[in-house]
PDB file of N, CA and C in Angstrom:
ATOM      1  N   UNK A   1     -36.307  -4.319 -33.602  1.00  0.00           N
ATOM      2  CA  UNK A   1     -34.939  -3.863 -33.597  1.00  0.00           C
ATOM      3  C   UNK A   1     -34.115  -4.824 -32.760  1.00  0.00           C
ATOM      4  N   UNK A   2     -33.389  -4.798 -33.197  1.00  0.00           N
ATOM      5  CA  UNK A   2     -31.710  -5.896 -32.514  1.00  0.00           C
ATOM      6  C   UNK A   2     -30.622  -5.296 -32.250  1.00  0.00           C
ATOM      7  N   UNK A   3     -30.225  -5.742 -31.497  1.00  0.00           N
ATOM      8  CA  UNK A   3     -28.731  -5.424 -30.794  1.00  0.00           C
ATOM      9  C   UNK A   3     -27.760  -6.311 -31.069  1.00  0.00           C
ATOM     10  N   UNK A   4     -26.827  -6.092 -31.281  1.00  0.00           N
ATOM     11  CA  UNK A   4     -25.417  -6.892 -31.538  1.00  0.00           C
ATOM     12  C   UNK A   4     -24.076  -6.123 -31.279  1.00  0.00           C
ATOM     13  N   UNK A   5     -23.632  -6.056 -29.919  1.00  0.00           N
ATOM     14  CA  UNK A   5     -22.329  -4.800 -29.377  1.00  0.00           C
ATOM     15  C   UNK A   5     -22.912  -3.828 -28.961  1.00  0.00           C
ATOM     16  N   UNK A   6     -22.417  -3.235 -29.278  1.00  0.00           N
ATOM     17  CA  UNK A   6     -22.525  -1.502 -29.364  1.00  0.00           C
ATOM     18  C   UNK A   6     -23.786  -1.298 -30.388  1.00  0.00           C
ATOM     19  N   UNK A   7     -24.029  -1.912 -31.453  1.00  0.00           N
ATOM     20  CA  UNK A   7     -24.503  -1.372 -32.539  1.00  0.00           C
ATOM     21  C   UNK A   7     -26.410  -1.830 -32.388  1.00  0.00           C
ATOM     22  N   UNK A   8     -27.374  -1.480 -33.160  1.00  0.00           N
ATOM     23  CA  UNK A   8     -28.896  -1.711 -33.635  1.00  0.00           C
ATOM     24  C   UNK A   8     -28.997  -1.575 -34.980  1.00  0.00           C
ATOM     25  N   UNK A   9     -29.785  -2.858 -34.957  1.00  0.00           N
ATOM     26  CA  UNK A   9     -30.301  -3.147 -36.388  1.00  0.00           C
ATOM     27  C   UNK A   9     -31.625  -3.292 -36.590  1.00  0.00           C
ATOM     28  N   UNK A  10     -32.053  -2.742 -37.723  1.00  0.00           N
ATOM     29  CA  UNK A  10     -33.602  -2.679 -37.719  1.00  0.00           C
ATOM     30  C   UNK A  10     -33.776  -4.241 -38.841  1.00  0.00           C
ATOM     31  N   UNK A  11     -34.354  -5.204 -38.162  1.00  0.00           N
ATOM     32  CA  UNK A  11     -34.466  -6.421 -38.881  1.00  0.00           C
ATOM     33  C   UNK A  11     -36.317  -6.478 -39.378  1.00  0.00           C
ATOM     34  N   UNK A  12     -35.773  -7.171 -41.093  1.00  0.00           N
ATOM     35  CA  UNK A  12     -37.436  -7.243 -41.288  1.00  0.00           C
ATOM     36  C   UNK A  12     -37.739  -8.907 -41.159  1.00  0.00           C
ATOM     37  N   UNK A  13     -39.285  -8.836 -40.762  1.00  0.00           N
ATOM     38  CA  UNK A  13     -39.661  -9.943 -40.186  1.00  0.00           C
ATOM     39  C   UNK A  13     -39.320 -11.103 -40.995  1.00  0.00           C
ATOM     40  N   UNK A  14     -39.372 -11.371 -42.453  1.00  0.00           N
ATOM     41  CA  UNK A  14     -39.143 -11.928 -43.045  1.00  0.00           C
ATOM     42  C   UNK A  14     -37.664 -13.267 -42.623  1.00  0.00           C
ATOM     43  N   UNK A  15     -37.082 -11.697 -41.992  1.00  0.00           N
ATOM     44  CA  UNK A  15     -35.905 -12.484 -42.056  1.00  0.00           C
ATOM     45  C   UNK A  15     -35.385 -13.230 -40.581  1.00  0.00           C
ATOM     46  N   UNK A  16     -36.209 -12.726 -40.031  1.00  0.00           N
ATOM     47  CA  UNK A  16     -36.529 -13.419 -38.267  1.00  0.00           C
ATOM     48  C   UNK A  16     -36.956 -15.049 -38.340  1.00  0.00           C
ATOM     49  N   UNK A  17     -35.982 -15.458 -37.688  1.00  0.00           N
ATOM     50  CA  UNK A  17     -36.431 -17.194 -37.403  1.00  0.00           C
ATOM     51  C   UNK A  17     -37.160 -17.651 -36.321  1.00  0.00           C
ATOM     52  N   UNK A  18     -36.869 -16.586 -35.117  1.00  0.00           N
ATOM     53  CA  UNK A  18     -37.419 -16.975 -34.212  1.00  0.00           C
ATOM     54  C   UNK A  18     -37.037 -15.743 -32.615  1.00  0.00           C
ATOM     55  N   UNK A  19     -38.169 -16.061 -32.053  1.00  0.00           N
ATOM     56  CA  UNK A  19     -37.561 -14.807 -30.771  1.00  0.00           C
ATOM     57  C   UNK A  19     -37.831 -16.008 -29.324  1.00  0.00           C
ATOM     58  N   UNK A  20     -36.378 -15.600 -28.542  1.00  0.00           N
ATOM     59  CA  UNK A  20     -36.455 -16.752 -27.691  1.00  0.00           C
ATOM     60  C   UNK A  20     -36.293 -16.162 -26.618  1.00  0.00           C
ATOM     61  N   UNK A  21     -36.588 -16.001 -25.322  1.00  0.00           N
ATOM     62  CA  UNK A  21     -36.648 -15.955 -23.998  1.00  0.00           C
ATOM     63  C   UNK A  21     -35.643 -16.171 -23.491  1.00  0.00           C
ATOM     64  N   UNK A  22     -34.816 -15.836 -22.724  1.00  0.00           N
ATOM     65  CA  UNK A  22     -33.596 -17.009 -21.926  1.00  0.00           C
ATOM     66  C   UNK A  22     -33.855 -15.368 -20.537  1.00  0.00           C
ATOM     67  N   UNK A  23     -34.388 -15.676 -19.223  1.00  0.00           N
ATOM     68  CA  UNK A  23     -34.594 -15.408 -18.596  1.00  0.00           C
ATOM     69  C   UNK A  23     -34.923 -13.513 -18.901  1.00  0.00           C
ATOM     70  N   UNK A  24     -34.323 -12.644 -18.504  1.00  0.00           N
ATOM     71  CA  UNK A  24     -35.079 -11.117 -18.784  1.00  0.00           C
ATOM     72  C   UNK A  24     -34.308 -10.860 -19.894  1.00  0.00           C
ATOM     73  N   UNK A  25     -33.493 -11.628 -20.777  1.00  0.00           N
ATOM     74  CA  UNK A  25     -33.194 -11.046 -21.939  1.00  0.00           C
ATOM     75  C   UNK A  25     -33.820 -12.201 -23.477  1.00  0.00           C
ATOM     76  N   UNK A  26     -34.682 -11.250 -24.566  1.00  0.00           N
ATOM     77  CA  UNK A  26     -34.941 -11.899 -25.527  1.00  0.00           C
ATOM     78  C   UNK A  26     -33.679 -11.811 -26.801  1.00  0.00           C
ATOM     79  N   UNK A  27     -34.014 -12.798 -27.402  1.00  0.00           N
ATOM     80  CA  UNK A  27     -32.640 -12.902 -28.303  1.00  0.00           C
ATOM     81  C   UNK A  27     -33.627 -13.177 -29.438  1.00  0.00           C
ATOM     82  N   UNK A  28     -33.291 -12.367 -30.524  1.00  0.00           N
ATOM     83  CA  UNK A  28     -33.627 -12.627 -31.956  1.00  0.00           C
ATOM     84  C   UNK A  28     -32.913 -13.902 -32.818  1.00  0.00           C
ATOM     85  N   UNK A  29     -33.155 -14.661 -33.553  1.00  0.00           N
ATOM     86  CA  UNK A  29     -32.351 -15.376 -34.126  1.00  0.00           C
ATOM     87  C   UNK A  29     -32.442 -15.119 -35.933  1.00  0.00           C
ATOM     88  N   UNK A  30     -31.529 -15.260 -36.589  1.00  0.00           N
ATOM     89  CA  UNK A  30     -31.940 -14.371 -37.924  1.00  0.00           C
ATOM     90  C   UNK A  30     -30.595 -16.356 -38.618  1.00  0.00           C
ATOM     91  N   UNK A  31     -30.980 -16.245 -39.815  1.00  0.00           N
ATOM     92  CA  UNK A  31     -29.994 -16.960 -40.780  1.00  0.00           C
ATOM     93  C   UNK A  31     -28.591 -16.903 -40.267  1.00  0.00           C
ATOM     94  N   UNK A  32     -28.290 -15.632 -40.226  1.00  0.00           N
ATOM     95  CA  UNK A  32     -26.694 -15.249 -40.494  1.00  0.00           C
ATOM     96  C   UNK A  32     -26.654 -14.826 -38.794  1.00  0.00           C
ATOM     97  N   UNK A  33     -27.232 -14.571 -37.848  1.00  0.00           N
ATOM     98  CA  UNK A  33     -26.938 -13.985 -36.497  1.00  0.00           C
ATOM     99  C   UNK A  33     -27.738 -14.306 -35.472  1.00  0.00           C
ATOM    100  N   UNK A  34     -27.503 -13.658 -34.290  1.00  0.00           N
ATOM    101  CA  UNK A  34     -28.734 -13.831 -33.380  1.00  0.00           C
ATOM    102  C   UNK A  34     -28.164 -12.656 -32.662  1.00  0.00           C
ATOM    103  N   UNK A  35     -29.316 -11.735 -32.282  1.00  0.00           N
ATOM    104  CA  UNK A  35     -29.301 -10.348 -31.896  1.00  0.00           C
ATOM    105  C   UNK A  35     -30.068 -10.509 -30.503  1.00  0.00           C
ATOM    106  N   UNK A  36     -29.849  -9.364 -29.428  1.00  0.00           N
ATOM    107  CA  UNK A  36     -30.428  -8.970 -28.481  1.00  0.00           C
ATOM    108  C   UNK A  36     -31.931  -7.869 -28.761  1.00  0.00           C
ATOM    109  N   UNK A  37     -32.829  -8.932 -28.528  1.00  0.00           N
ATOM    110  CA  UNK A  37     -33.913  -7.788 -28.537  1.00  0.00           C
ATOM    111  C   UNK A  37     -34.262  -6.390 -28.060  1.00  0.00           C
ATOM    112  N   UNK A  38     -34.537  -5.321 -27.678  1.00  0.00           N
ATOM    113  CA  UNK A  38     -34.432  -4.351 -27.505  1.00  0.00           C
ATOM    114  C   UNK A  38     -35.813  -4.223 -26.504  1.00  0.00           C
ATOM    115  N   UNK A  39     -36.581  -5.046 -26.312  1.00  0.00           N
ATOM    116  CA  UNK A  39     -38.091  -4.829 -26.159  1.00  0.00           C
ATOM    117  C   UNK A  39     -37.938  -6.086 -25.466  1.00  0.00           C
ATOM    118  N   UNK A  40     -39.215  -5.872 -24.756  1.00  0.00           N
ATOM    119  CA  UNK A  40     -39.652  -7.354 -23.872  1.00  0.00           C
ATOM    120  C   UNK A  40     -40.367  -8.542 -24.510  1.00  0.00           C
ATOM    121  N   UNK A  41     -40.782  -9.646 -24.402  1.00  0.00           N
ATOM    122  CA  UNK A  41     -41.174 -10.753 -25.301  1.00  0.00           C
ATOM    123  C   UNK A  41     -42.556 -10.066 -25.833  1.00  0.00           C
ATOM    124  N   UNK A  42     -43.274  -9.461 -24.391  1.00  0.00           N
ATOM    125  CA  UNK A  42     -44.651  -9.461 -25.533  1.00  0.00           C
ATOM    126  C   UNK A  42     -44.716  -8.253 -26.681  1.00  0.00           C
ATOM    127  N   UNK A  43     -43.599  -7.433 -26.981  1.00  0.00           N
ATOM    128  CA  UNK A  43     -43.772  -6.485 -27.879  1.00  0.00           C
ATOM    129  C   UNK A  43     -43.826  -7.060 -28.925  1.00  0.00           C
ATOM    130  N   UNK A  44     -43.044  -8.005 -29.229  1.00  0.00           N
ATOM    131  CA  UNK A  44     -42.936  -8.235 -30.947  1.00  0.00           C
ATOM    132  C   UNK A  44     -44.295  -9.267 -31.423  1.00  0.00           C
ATOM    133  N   UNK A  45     -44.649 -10.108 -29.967  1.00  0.00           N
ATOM    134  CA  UNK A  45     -45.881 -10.861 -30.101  1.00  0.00           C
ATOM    135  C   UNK A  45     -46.815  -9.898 -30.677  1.00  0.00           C
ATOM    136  N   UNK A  46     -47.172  -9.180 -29.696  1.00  0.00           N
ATOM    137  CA  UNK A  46     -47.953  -7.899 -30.253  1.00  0.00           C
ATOM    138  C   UNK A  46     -48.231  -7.613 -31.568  1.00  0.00           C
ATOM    139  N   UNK A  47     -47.266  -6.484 -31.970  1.00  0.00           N
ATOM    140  CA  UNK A  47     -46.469  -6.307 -33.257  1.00  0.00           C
ATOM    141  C   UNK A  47     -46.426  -7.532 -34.564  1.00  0.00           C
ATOM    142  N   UNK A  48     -46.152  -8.426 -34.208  1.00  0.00           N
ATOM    143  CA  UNK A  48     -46.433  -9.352 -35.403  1.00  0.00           C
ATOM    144  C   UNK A  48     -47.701 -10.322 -35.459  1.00  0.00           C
ATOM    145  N   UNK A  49     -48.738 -10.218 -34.519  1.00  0.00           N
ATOM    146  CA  UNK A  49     -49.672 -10.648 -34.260  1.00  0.00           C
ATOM    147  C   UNK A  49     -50.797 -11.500 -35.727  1.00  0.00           C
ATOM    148  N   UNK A  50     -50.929 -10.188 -36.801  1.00  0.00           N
ATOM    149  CA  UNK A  50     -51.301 -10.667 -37.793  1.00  0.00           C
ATOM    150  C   UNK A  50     -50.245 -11.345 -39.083  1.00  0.00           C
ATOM    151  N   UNK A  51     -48.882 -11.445 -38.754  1.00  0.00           N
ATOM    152  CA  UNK A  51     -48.301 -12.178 -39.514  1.00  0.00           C
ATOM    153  C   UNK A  51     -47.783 -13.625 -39.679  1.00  0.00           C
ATOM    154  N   UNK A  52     -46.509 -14.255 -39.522  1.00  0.00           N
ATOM    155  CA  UNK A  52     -46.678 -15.931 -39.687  1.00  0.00           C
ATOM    156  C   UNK A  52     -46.105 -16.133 -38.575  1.00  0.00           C
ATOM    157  N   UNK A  53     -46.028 -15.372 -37.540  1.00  0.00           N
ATOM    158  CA  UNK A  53     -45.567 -15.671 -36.210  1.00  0.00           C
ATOM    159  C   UNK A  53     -45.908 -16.040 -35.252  1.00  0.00           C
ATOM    160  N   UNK A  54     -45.893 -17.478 -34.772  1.00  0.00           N
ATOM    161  CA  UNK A  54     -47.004 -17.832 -34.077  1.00  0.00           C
ATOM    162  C   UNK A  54     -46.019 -18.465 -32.251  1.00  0.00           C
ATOM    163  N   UNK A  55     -46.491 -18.199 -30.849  1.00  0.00           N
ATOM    164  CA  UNK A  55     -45.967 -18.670 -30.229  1.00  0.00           C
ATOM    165  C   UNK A  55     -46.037 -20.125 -30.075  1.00  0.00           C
ATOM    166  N   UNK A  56     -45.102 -20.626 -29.675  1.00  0.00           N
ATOM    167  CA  UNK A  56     -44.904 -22.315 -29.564  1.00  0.00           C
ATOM    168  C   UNK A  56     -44.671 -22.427 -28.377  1.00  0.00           C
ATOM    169  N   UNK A  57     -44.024 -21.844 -27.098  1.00  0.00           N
ATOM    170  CA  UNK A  57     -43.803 -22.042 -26.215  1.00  0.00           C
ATOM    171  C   UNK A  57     -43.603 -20.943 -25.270  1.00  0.00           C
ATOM    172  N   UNK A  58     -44.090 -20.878 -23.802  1.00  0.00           N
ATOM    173  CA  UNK A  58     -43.977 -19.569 -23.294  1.00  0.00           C
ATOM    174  C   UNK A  58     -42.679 -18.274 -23.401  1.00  0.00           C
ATOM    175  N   UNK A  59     -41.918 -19.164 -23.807  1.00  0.00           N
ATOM    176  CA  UNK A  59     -40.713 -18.640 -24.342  1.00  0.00           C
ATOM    177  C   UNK A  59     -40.146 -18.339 -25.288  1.00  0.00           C
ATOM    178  N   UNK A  60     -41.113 -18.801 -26.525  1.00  0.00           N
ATOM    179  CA  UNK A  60     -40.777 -18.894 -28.070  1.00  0.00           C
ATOM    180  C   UNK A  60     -41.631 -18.359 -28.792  1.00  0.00           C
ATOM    181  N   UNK A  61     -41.583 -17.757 -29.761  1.00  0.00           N
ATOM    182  CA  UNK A  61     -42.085 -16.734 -30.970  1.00  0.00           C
ATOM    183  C   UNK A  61     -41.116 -17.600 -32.544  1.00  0.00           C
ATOM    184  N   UNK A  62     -42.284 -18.217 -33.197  1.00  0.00           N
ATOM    185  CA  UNK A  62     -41.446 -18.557 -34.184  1.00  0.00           C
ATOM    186  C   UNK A  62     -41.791 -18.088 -35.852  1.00  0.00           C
ATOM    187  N   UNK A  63     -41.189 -18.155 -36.481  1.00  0.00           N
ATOM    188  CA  UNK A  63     -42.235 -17.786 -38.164  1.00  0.00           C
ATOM    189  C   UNK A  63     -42.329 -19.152 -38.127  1.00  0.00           C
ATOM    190  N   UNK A  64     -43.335 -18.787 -38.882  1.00  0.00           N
ATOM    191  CA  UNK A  64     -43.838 -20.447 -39.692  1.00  0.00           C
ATOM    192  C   UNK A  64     -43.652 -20.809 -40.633  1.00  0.00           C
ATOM    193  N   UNK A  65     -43.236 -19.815 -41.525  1.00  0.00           N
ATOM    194  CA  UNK A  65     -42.298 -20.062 -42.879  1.00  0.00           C
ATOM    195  C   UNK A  65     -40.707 -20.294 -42.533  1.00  0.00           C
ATOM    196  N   UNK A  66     -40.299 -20.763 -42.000  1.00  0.00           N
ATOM    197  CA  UNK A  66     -38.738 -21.502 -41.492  1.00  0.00           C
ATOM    198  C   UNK A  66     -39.069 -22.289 -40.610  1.00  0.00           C
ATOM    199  N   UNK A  67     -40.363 -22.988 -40.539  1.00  0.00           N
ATOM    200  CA  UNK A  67     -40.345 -24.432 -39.488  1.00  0.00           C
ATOM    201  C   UNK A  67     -40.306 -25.401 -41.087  1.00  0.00           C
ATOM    202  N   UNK A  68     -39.475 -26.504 -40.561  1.00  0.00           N
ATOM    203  CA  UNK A  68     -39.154 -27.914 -41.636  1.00  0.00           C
ATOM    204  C   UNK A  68     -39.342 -29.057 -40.889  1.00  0.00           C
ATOM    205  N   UNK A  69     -39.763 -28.914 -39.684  1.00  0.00           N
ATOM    206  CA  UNK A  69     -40.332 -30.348 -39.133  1.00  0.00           C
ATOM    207  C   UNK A  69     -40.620 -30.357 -37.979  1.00  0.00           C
ATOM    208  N   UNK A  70     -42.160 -31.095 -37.723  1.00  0.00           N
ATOM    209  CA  UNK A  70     -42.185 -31.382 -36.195  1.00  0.00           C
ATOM    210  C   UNK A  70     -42.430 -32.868 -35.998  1.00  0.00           C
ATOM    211  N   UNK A  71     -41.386 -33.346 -35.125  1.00  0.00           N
ATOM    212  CA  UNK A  71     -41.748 -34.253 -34.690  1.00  0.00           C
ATOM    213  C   UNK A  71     -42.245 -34.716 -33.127  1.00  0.00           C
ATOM    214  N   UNK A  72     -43.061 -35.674 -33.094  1.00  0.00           N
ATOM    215  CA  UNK A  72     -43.577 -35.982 -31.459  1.00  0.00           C
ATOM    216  C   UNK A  72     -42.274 -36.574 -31.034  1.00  0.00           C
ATOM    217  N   UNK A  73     -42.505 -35.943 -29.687  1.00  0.00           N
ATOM    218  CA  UNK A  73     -41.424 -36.367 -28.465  1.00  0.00           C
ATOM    219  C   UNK A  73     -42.019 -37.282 -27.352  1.00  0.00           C
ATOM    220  N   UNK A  74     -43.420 -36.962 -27.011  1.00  0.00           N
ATOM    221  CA  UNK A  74     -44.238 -38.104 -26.411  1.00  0.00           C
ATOM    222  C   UNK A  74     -45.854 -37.840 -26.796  1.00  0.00           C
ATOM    223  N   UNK A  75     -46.245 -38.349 -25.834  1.00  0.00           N
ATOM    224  CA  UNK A  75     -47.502 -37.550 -26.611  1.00  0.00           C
ATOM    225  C   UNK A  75     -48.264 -36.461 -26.317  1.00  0.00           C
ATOM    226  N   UNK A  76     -47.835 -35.859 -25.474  1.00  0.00           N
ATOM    227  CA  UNK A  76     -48.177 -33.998 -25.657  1.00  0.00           C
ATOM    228  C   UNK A  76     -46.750 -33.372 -25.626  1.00  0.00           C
ATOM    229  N   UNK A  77     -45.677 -33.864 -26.136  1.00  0.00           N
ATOM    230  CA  UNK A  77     -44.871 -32.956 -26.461  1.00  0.00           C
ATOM    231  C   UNK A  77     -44.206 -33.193 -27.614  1.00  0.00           C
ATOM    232  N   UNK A  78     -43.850 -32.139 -28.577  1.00  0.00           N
ATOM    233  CA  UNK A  78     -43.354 -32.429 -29.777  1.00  0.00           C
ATOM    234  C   UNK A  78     -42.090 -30.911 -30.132  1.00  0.00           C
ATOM    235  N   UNK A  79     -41.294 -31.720 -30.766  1.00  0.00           N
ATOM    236  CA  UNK A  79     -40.245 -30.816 -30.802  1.00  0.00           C
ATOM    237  C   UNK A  79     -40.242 -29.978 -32.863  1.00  0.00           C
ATOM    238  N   UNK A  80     -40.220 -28.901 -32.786  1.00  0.00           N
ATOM    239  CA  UNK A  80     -40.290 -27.997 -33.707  1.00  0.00           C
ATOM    240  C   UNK A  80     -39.402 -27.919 -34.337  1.00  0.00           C
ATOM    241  N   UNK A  81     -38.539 -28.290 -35.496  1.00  0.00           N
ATOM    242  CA  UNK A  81     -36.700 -27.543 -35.614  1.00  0.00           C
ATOM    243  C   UNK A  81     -37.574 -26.644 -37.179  1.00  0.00           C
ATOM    244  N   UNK A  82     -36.814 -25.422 -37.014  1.00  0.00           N
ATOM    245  CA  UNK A  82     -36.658 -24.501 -37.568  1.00  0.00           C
ATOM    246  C   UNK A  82     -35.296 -25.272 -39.161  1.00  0.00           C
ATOM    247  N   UNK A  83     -35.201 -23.993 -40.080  1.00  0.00           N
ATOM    248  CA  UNK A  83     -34.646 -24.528 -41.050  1.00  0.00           C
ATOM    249  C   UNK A  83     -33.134 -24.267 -40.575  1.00  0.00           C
ATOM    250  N   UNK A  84     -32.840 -23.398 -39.592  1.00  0.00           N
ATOM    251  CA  UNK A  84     -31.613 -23.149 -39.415  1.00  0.00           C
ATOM    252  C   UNK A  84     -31.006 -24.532 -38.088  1.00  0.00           C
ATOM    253  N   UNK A  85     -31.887 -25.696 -38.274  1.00  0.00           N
ATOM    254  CA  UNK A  85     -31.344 -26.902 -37.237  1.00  0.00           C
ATOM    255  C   UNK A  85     -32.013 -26.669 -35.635  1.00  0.00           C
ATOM    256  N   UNK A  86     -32.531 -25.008 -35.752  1.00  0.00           N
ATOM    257  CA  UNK A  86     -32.535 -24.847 -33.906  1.00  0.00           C
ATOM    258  C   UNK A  86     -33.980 -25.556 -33.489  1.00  0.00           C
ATOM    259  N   UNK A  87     -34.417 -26.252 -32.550  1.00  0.00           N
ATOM    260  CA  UNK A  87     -34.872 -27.039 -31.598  1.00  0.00           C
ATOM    261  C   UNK A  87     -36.004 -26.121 -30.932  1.00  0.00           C
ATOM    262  N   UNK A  88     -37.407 -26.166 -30.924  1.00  0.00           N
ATOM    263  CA  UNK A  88     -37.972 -25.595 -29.862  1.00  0.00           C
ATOM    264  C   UNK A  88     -39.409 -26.814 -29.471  1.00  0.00           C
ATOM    265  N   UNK A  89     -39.612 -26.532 -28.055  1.00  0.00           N
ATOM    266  CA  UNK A  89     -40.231 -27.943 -27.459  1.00  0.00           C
ATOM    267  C   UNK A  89     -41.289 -27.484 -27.308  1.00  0.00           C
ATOM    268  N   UNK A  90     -42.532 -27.781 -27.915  1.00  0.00           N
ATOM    269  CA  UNK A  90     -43.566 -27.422 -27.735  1.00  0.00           C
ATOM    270  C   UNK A  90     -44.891 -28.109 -27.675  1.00  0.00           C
ATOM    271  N   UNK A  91     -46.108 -28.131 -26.665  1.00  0.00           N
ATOM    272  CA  UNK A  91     -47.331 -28.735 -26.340  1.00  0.00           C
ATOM    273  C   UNK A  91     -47.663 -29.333 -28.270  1.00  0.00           C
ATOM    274  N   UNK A  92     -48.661 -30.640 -27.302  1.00  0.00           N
ATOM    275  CA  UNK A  92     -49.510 -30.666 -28.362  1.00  0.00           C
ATOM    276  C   UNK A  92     -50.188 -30.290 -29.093  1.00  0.00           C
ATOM    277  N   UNK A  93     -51.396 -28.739 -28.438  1.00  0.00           N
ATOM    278  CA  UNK A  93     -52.033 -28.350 -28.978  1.00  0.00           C
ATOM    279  C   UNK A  93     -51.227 -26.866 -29.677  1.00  0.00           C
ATOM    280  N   UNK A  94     -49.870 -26.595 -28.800  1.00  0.00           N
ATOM    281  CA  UNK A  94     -49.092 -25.562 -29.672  1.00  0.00           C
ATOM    282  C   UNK A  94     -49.105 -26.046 -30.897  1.00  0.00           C
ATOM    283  N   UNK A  95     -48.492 -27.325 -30.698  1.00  0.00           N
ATOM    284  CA  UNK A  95     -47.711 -27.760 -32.249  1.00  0.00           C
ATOM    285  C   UNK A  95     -48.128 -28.075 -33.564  1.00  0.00           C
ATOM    286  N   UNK A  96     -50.031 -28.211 -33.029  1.00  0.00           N
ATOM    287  CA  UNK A  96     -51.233 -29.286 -34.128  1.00  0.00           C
ATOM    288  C   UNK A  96     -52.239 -27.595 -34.250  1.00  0.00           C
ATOM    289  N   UNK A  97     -52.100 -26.970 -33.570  1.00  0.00           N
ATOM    290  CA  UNK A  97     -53.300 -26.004 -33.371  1.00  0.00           C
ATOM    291  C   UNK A  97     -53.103 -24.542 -34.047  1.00  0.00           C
ATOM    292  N   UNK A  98     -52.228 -24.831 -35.413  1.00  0.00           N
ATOM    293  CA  UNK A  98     -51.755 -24.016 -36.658  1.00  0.00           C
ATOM    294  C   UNK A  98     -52.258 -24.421 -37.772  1.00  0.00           C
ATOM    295  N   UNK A  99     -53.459 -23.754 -38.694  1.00  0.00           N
ATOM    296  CA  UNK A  99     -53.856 -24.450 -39.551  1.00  0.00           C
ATOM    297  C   UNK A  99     -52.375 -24.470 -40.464  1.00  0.00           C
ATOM    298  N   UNK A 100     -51.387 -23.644 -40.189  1.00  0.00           N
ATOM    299  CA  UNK A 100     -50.680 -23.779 -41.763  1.00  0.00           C
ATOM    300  C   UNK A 100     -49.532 -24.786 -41.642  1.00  0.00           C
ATOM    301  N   UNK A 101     -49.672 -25.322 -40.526  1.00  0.00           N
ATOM    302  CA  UNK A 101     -48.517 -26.609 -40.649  1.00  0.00           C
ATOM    303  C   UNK A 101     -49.130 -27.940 -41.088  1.00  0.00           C
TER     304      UNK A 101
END
């Protein structure tokens, strides 16, 4: 579930790009928005555990069906961009240690 104002939205995973950390608040990121999580980082880890959601960074939860490229940044770090342009920085063995990329 997401927050945006006043209001909650029940989002399906499908349509989740990514869940990001920025100190005690998580932020959903979707195509069209980016929502306030409702829950702490490890719930949705949890929760989506058996689907294409894999963490990349202690701070990041991403699908793996909306990653379009990783490239190396040195050589244990390589940067992730998602299809919506957004940026996430992640280890070597985060970034190589997905059979589906």
């Amino acid at each position: 579930m997401g927050k945006a104002g006043p209001e909650y939205f029940l989002l399906d995973a499908r349509e989740i790009f990514a869940f990001h950390a920025e100190g005690d608040i998580v932020r959903i990121t979707t195509a069209r928005k980016r929502y306030q999580a409702t829950q702490t980082p490890k719930v949705p880890e949890e929760r989506l555990r058996s689907t294409r959601f894999q963490r990349i960074h202690r701070h990041a939860l991403v699908n793996v069906d909306h990653v379009r490229k990783i490239g190396a940044l040195s050589s244990r770090r390589w940067l992730i961009t998602l299809s919506n342009e957004q940026g996430f920085i992640a280890s070597e063995r985060q970034a190589r240690g997905y059979g589906g990329w």
